[in-house]
Protein backbone atom coordinates (compact mmCIF):
# COMPACT_ATOMS: atom_id res chain seq x y z
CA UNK A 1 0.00 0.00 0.00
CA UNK A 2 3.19 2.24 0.86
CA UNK A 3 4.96 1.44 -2.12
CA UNK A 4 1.45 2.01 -3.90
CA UNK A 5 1.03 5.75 -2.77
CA UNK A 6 4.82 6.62 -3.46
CA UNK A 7 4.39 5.66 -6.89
CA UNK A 8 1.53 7.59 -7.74
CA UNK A 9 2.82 10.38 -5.54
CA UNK A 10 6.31 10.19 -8.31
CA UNK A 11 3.71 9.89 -10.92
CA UNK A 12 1.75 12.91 -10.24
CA UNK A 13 4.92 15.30 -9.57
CA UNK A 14 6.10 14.32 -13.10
CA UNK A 15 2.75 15.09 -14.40
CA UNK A 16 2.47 18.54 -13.21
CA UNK A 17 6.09 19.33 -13.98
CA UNK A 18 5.36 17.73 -17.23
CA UNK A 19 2.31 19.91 -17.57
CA UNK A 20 4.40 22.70 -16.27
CA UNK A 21 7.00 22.75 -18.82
CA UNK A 22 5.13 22.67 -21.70
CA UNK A 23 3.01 25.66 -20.29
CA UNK A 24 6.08 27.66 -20.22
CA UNK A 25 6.93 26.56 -23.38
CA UNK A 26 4.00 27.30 -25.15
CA UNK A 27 4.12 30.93 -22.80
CA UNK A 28 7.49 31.45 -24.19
CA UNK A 29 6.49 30.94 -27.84
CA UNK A 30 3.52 33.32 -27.23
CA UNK A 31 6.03 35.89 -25.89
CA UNK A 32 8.27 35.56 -28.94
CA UNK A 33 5.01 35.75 -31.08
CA UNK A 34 4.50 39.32 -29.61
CA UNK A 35 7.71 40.79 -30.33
CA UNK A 36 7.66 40.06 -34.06
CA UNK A 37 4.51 41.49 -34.08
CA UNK A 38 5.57 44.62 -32.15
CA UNK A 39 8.87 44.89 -34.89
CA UNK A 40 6.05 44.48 -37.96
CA UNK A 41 4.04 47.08 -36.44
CA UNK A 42 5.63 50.57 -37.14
CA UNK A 43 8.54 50.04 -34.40
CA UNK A 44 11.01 51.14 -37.27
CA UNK A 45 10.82 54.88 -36.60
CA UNK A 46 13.65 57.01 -35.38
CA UNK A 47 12.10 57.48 -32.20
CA UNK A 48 11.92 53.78 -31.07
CA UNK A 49 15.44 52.83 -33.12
CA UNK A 50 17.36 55.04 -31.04
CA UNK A 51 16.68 53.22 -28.02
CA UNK A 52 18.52 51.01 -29.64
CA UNK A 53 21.71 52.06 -29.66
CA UNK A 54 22.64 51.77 -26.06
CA UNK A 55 21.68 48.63 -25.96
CA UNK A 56 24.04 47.77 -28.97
CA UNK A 57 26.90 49.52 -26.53
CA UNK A 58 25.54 47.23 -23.48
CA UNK A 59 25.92 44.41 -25.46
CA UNK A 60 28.56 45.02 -27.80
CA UNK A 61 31.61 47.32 -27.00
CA UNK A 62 31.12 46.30 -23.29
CA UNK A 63 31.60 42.54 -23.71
CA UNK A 64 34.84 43.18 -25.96
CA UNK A 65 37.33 42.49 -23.37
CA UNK A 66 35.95 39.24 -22.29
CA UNK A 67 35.63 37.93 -26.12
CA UNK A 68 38.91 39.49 -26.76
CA UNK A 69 40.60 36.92 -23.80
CA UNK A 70 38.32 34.13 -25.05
CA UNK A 71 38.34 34.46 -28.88
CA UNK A 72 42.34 34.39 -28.17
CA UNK A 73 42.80 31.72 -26.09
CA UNK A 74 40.75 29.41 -27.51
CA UNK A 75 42.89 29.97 -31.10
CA UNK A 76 46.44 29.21 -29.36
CA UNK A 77 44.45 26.07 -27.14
CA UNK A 78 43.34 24.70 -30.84
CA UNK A 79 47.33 25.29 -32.47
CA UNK A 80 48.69 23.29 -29.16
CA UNK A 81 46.68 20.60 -28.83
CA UNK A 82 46.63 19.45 -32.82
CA UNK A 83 50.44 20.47 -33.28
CA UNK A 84 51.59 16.87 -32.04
CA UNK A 85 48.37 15.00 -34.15
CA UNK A 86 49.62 16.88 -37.59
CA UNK A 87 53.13 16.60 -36.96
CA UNK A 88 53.03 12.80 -36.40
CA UNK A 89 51.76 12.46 -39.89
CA UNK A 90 53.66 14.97 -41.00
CA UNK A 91 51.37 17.72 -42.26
CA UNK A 92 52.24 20.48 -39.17
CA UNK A 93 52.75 22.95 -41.69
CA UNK A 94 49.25 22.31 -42.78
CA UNK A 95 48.17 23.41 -39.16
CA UNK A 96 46.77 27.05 -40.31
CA UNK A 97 43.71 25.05 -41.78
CA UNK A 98 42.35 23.47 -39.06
CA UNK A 99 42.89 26.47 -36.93
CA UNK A 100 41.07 28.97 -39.25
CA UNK A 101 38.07 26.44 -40.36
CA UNK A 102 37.91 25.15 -36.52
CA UNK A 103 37.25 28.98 -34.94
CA UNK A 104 35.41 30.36 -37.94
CA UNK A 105 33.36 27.81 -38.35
CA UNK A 106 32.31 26.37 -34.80
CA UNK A 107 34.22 27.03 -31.90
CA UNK A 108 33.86 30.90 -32.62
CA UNK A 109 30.12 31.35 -32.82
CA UNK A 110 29.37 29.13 -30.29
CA UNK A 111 31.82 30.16 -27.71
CA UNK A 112 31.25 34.11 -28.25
CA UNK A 113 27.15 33.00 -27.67
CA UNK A 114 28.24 30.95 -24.32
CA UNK A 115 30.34 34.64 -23.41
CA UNK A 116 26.99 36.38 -24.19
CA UNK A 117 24.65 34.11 -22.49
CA UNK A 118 26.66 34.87 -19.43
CA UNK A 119 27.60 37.99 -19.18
CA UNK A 120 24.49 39.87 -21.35
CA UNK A 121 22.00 36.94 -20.25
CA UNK A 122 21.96 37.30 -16.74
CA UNK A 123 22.26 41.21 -17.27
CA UNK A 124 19.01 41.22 -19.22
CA UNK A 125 17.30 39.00 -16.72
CA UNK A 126 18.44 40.00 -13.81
CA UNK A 127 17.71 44.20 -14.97
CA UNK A 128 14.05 43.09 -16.25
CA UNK A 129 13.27 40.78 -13.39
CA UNK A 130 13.89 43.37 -10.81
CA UNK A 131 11.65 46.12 -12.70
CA UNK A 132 8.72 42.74 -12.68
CA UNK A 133 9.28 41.91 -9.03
CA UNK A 134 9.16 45.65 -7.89
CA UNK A 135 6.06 46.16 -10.30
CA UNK A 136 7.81 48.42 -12.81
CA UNK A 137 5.86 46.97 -15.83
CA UNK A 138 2.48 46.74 -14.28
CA UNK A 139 3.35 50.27 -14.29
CA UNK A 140 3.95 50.67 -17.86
CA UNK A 141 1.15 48.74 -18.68
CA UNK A 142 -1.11 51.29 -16.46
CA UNK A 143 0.35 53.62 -18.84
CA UNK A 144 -0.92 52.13 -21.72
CA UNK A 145 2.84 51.21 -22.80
CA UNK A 146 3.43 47.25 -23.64
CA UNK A 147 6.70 46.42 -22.17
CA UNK A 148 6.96 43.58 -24.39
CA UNK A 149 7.33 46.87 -27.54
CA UNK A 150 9.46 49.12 -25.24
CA UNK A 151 11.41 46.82 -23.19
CA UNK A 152 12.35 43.69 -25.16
CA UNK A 153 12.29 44.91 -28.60
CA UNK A 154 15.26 46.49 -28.76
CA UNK A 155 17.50 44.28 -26.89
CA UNK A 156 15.86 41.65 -29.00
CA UNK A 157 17.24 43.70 -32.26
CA UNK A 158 20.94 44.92 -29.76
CA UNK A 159 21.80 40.87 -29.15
CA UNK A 160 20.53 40.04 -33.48
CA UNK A 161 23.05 42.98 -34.75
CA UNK A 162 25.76 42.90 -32.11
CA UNK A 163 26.21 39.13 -31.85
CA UNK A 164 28.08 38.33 -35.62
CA UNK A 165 29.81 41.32 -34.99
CA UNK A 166 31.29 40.08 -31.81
CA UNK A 167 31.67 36.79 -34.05
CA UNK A 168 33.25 38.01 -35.87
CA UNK A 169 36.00 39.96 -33.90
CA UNK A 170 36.39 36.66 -31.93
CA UNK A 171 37.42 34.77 -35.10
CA UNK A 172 39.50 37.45 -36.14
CA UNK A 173 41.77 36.67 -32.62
CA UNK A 174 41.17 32.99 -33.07
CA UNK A 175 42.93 32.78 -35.90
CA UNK A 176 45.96 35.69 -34.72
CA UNK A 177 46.25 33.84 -31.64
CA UNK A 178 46.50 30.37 -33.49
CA UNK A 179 49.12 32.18 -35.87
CA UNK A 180 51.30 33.94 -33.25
CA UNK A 181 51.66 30.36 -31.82
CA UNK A 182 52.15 28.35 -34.57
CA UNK A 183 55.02 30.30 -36.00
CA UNK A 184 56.30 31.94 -33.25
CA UNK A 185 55.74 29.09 -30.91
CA UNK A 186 55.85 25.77 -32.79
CA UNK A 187 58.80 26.96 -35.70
CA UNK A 188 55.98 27.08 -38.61
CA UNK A 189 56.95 28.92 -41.54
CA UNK A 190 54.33 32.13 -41.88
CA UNK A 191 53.58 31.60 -45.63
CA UNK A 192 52.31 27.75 -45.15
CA UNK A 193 49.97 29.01 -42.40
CA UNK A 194 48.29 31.63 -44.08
CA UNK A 195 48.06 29.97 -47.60
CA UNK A 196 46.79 26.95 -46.00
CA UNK A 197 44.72 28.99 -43.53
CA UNK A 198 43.26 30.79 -46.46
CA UNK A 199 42.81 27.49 -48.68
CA UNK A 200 40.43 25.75 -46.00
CA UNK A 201 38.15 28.78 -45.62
CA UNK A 202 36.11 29.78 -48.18
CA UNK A 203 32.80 32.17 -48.43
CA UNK A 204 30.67 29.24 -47.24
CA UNK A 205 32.38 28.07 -44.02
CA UNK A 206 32.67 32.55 -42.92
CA UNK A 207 28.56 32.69 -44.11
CA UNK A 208 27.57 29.59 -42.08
CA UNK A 209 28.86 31.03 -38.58
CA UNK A 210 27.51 34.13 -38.94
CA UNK A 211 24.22 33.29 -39.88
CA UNK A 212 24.44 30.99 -37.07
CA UNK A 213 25.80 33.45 -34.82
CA UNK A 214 22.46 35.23 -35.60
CA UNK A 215 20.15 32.64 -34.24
CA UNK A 216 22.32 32.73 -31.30
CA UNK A 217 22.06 36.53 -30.14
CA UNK A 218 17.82 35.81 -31.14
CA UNK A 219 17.68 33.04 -28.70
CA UNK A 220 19.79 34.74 -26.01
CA UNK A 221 17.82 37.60 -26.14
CA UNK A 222 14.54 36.02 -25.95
CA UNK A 223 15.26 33.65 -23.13
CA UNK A 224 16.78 36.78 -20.99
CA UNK A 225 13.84 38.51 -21.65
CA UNK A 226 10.96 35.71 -21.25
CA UNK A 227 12.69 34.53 -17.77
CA UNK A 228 13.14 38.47 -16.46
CA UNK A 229 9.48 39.01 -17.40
CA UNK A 230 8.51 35.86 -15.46
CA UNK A 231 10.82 36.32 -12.43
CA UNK A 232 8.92 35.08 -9.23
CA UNK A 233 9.04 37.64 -6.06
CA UNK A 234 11.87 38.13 -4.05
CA UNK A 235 15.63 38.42 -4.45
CA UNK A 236 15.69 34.74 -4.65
CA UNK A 237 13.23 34.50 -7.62
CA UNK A 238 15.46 36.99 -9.52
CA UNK A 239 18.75 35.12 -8.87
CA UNK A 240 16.86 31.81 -9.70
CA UNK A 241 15.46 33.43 -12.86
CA UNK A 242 18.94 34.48 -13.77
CA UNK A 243 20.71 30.65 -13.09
CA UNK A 244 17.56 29.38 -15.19
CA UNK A 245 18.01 32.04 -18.02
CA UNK A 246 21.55 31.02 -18.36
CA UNK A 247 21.26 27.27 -18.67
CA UNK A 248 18.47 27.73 -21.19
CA UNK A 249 20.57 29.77 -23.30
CA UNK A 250 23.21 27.38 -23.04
CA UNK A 251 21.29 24.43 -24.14
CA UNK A 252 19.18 26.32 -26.63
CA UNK A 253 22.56 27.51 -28.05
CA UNK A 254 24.10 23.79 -28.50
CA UNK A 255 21.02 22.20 -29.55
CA UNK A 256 20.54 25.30 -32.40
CA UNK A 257 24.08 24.13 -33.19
CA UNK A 258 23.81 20.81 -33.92
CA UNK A 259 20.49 21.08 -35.85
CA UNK A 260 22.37 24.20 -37.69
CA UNK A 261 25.57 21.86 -38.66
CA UNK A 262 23.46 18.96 -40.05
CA UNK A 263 21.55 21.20 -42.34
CA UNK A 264 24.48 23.70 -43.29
CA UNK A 265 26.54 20.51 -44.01
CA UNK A 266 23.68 18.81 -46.07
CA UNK A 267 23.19 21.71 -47.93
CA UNK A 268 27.06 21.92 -48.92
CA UNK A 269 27.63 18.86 -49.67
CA UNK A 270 23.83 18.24 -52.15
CA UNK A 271 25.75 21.93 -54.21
CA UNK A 272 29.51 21.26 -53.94
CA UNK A 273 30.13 17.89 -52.91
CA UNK A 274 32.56 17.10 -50.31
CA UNK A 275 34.57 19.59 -48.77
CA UNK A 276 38.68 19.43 -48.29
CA UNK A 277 39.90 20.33 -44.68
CA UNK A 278 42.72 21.43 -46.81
CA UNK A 279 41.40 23.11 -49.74
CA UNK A 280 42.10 22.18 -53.05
């Protein structure tokens, strides 16, 4: 009889957190819903755009020194750790390739989106969650102002224009930091890297992480946003928001990744065939 109540007592907490989840989830769709509507619905004037723009410096020239460090790092990490795999087949000279195609075309997007999610993320949830829990949009709504139009619009449009920007900058050090320790470092000759650097990259592989990178700053954005706007009362409902906005981000960003690879790669390979790691 024990064992009897425990199981239906497990049975009915998965049910409501079941039913719970795919509440949100619908919520969350229904909040994304909103703010296309709001950007089809003449939020393109010169009064509403310019809210934009600190936003863009929130989210852009603000979270340059931690992509710098990153975007870096994670180049001369890559040249180190496939040094002693190329050289044992002896094709170290072909390093530059895998560097370049490695941070342009995965690493780079994903891991400036992971930098965002964390830094901007939790910034956007935890500014937006403190204006719900101290009432701040009831008050715009008494107004006659929807926050969804004047709060998460443009941060929505900051985190879409900003993000393959920052993508961009990070591959740029990527690839500089892969360089400065593949020549200067492992004895490479310059000219190999580069002309091998610049034979494995091609229009495609640059296009496909920026596009990607776009999806990226949308989802960030709209999980911040959703989570701040849904922050339960208290300080602890606004840390707990932030925690949750983060590892939503985080998944959403990998599983956008893997779904984005499989169809950029299918797509490739139906046009041009099979791609060389090495060009040529």
């Amino acid at each position: 009889m024990i064992c009897a109540n425990m199981a239906t007592t497990v049975v009915n907490k998965f049910g409501q957190s079941a039913a719970h989840a795919l509440a949100a989830f619908g919520d969350f769709w229904r909040f994304f819903g909103r703010t296309l509507m709001w950007m089809g619905s003449g939020w393109w004037r010169w009064r509403n755009i310019r809210e934009v723009f600190p936003l863009m410096y929130e989210v852009g020239t603000r979270s340059v020194p931690v992509i710098s460090v990153t975007g870096a790092f994670i180049g001369m990490v890559l040249a180190v750790e496939a040094y002693t795999q190329f050289k044992t087949i002896g094709q170290e000279q072909r390093l530059g390739s895998i560097v370049s195609v490695s941070v342009v075309k995965q690493i780079g997007p994903v891991l400036t989106a992971v930098m965002l999610a964390g830094r901007i993320g939790g910034s956007l949830t935890a500014e937006l969650g403190t204006m719900n829990v101290t009432e701040q949009l009831d008050a715009l709504r008494v107004m006659g102002a929807d926050p969804v139009r004047v709060l998460v619009v443009p941060r929505f449009l900051a985190c879409l224009m900003m993000t393959p920007i920052l993508t961009m900058y990070s591959d740029a050090l990527g690839v500089l930091g892969g360089w400065l320790i593949c020549v200067h470092s492992l004895g490479i000759p310059n000219q190999p890297f580069w002309e091998y650097a610049r034979k494995g990259m091609d229009l495609w592989t640059i296009n496909e992480g920026l596009v990607e990178s776009i999806f990226f700053g949308g989802a960030i954005a709209m999980i911040a946003c959703y989570k701040g706007f849904t922050t339960r009362a208290g300080a602890s409902g606004v840390g707990r928001a932030c925690t949750e906005s983060f590892v939503a981000s985080f998944l959403a960003i990998i599983i956008f990744n893997f779904f984005f690879a499989k169809v950029a790669e299918d797509w490739y390979i139906a046009q041009y065939g099979i791609r060389s790691l090495f060009g040529g």
